[in-house]
C-alpha atoms as a PDB file:
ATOM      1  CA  UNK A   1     108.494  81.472 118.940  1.00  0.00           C
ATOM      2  CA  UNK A   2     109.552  83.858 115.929  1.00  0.00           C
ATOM      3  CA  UNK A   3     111.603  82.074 113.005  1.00  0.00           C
ATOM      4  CA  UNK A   4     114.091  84.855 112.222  1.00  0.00           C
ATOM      5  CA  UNK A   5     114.933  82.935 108.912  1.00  0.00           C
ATOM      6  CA  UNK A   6     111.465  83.105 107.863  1.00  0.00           C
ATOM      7  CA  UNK A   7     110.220  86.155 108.788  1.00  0.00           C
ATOM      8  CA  UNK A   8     113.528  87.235 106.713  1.00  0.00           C
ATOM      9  CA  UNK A   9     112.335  85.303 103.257  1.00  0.00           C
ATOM     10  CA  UNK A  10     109.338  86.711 103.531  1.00  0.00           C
ATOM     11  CA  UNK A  11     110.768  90.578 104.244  1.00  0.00           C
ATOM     12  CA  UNK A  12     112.790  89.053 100.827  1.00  0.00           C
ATOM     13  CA  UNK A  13     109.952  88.127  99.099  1.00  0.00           C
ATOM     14  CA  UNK A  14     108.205  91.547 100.102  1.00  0.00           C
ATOM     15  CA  UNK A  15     105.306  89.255 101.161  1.00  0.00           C
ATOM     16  CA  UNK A  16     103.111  91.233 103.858  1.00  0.00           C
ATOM     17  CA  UNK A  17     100.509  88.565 104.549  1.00  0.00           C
ATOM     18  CA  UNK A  18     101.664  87.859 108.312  1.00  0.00           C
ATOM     19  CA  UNK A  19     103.404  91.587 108.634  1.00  0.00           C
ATOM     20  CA  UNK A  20     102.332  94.113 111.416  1.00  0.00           C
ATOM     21  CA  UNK A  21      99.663  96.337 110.252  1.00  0.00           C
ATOM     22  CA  UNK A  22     101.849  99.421 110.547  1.00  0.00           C
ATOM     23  CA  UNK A  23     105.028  97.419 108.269  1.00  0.00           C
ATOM     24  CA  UNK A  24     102.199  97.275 105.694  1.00  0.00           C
ATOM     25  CA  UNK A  25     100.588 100.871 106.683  1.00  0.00           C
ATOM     26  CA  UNK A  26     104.109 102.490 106.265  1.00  0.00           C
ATOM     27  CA  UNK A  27     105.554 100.084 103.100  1.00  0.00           C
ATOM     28  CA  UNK A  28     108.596  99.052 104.832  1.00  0.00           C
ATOM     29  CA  UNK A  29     108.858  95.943 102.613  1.00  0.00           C
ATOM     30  CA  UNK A  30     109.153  98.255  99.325  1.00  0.00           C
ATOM     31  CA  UNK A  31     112.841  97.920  99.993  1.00  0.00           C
ATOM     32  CA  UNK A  32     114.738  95.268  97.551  1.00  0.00           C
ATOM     33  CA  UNK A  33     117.111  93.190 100.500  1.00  0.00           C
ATOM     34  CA  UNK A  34     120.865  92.919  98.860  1.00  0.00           C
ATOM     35  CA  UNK A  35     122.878  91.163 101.332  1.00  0.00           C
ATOM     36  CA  UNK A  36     122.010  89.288 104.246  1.00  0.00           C
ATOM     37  CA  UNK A  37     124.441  87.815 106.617  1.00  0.00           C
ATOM     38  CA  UNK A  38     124.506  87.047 110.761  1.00  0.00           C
ATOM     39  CA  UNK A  39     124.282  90.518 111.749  1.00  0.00           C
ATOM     40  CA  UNK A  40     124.427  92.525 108.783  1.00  0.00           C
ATOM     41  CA  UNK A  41     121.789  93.510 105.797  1.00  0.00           C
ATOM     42  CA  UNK A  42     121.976  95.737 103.001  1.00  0.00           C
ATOM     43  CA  UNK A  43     118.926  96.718 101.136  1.00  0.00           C
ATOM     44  CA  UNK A  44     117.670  99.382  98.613  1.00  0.00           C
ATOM     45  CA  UNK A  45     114.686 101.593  98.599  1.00  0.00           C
ATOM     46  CA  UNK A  46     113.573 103.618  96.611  1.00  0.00           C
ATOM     47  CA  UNK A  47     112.734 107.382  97.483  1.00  0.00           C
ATOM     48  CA  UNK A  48     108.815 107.130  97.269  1.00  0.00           C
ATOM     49  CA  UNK A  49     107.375 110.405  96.784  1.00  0.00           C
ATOM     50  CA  UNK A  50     104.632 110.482  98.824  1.00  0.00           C
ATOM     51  CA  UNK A  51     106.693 110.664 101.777  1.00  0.00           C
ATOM     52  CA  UNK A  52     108.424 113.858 100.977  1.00  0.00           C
ATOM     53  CA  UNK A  53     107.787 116.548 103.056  1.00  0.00           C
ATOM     54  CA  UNK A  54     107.056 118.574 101.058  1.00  0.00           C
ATOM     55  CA  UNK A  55     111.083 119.165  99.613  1.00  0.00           C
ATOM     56  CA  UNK A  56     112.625 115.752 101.671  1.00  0.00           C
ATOM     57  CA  UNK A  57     111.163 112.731 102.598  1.00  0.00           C
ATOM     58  CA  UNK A  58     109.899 113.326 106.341  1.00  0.00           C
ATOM     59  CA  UNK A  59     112.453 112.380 108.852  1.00  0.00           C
ATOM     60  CA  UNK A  60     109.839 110.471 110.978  1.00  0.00           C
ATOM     61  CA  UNK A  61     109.553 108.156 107.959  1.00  0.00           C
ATOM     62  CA  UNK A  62     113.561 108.113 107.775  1.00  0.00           C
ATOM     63  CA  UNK A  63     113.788 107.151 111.224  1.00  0.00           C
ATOM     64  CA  UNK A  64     111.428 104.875 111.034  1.00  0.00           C
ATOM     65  CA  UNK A  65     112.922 102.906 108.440  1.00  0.00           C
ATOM     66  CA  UNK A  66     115.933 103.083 110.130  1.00  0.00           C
ATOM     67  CA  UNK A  67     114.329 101.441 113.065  1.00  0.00           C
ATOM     68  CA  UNK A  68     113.379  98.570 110.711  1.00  0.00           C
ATOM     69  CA  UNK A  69     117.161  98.678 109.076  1.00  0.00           C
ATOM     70  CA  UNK A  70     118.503  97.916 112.281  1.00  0.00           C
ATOM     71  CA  UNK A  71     115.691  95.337 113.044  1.00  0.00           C
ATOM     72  CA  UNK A  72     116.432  93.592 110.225  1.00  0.00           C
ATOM     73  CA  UNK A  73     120.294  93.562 110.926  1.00  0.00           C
ATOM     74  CA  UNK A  74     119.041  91.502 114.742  1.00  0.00           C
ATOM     75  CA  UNK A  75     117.001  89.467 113.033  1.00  0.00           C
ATOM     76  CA  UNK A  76     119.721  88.054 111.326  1.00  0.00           C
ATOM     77  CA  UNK A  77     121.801  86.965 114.324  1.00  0.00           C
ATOM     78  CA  UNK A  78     119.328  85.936 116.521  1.00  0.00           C
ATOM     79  CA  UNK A  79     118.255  82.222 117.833  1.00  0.00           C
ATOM     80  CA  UNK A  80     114.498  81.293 117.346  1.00  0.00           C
ATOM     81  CA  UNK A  81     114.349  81.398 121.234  1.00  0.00           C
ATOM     82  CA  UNK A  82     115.062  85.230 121.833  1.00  0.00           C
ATOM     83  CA  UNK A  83     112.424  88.329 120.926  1.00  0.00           C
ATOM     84  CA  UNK A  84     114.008  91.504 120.869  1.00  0.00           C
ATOM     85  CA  UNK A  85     112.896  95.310 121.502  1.00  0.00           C
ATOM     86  CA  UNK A  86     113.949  98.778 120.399  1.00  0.00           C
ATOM     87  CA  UNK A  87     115.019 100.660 123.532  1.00  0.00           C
ATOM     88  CA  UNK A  88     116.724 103.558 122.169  1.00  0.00           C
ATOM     89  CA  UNK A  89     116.708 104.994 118.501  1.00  0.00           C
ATOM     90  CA  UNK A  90     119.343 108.256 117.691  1.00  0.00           C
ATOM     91  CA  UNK A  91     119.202 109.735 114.433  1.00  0.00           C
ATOM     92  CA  UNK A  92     121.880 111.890 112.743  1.00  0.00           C
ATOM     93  CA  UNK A  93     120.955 113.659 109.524  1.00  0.00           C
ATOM     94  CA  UNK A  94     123.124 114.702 107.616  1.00  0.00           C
ATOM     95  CA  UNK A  95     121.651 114.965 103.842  1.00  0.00           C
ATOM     96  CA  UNK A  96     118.138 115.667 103.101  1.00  0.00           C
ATOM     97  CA  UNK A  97     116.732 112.787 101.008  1.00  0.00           C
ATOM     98  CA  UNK A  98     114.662 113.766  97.907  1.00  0.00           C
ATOM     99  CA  UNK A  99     114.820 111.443  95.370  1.00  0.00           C
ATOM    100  CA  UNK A 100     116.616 107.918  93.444  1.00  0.00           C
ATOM    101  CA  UNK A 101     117.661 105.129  95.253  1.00  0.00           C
ATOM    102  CA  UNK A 102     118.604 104.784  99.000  1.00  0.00           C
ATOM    103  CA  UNK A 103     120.941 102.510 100.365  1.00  0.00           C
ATOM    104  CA  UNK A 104     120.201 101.339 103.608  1.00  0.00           C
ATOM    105  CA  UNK A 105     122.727  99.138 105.505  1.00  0.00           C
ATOM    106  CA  UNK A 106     122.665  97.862 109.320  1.00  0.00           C
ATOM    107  CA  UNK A 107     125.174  96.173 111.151  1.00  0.00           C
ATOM    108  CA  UNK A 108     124.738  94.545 114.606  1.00  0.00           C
ATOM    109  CA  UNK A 109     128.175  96.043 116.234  1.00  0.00           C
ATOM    110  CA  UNK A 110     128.522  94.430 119.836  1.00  0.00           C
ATOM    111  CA  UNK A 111     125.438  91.645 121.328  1.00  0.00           C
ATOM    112  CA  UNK A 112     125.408  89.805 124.561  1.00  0.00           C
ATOM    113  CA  UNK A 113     122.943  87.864 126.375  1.00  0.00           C
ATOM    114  CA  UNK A 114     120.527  90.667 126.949  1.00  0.00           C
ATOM    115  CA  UNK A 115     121.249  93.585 124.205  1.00  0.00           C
ATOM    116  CA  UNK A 116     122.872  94.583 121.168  1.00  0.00           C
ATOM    117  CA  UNK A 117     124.322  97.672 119.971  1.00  0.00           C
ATOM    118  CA  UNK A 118     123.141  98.178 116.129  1.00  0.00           C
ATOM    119  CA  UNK A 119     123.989 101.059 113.338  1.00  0.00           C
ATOM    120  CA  UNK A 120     122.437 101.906 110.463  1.00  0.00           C
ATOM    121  CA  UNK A 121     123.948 103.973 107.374  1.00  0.00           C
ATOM    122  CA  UNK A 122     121.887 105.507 104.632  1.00  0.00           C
ATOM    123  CA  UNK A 123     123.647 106.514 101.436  1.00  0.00           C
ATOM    124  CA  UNK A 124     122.496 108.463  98.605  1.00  0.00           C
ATOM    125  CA  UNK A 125     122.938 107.979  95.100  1.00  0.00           C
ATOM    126  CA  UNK A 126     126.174 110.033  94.734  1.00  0.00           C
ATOM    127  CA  UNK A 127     127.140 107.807  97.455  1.00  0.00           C
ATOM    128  CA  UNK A 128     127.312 110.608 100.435  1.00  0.00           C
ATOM    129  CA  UNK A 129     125.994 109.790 103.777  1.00  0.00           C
ATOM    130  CA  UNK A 130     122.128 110.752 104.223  1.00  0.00           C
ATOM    131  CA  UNK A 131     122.232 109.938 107.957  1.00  0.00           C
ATOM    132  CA  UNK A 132     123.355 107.505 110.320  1.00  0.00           C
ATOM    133  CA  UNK A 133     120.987 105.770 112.959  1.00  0.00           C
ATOM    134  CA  UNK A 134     122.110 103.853 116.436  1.00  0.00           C
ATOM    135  CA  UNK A 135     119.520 101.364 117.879  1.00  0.00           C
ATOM    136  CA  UNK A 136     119.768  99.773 121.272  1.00  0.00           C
ATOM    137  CA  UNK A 137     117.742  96.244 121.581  1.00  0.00           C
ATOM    138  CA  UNK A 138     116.778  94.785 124.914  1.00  0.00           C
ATOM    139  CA  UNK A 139     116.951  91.093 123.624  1.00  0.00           C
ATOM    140  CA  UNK A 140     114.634  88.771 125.945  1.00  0.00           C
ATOM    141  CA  UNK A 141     113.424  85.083 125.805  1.00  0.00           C
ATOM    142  CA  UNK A 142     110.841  84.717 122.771  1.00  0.00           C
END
């Protein structure tokens, strides 16, 4: 069985020892968590260059990481006894991304026994929305 609050600290403590080869493949740790509460995360990255494509950083990156924002939020409210699964991922873009600091907050919005309805929100610099990401999770026994 997972340990949610673990595998947190360590996402904290950036330490990729026991992370999934593509979490340390795509540097999803980089990202400096902020605030972590039952179902809600906030956590800085900042714009790496060598995902830009070539102007903005490549939305299949973006989305990615928005995957893991909204991960991150479930993590948070879940009981050592569940596992959980993306089973639908929308992005809306509505800023490209090209450079600074990215704030990257997720927010588990409604869960029940079996799935939970999570948002992300990506904000520049200058504060404007970058894009917004829904994530259903099929939650199941661990």
């Amino acid at each position: 069985m997972p340990s949610w609050s673990k595998i947190i600290k360590r996402i904290e403590e950036r330490d990729t020892e026991k992370a999934p080869p593509h979490v340390v493949a795509l540097n999803l740790y980089e990202g400096q968590l902020k605030i972590i509460s039952p179902g809600h995360i906030q956590f800085i990255w900042p714009v790496d260059r060598q995902y830009l494509n070539p102007a903005a950083v490549f939305g299949g990156y973006l989305a990615t990481l928005a995957d893991q924002t909204c991960s991150f939020a479930l993590m948070s409210d879940l009981e050592d006894s569940q596992n959980f699964t993306t089973s639908d991922l929308q992005m809306h873009f509505f800023r490209p991304v090209t450079k600074g600091i990215l704030t990257c907050e997720g927010k588990v919005l409604n869960k029940s026994r079996n799935q939970a309805y999570v948002e992300a929100s990506f904000l520049l610099d200058d504060g404007k929305l970058a894009l917004k990401a829904r994530a259903i999770e099929k939650i199941m026994a661990a």
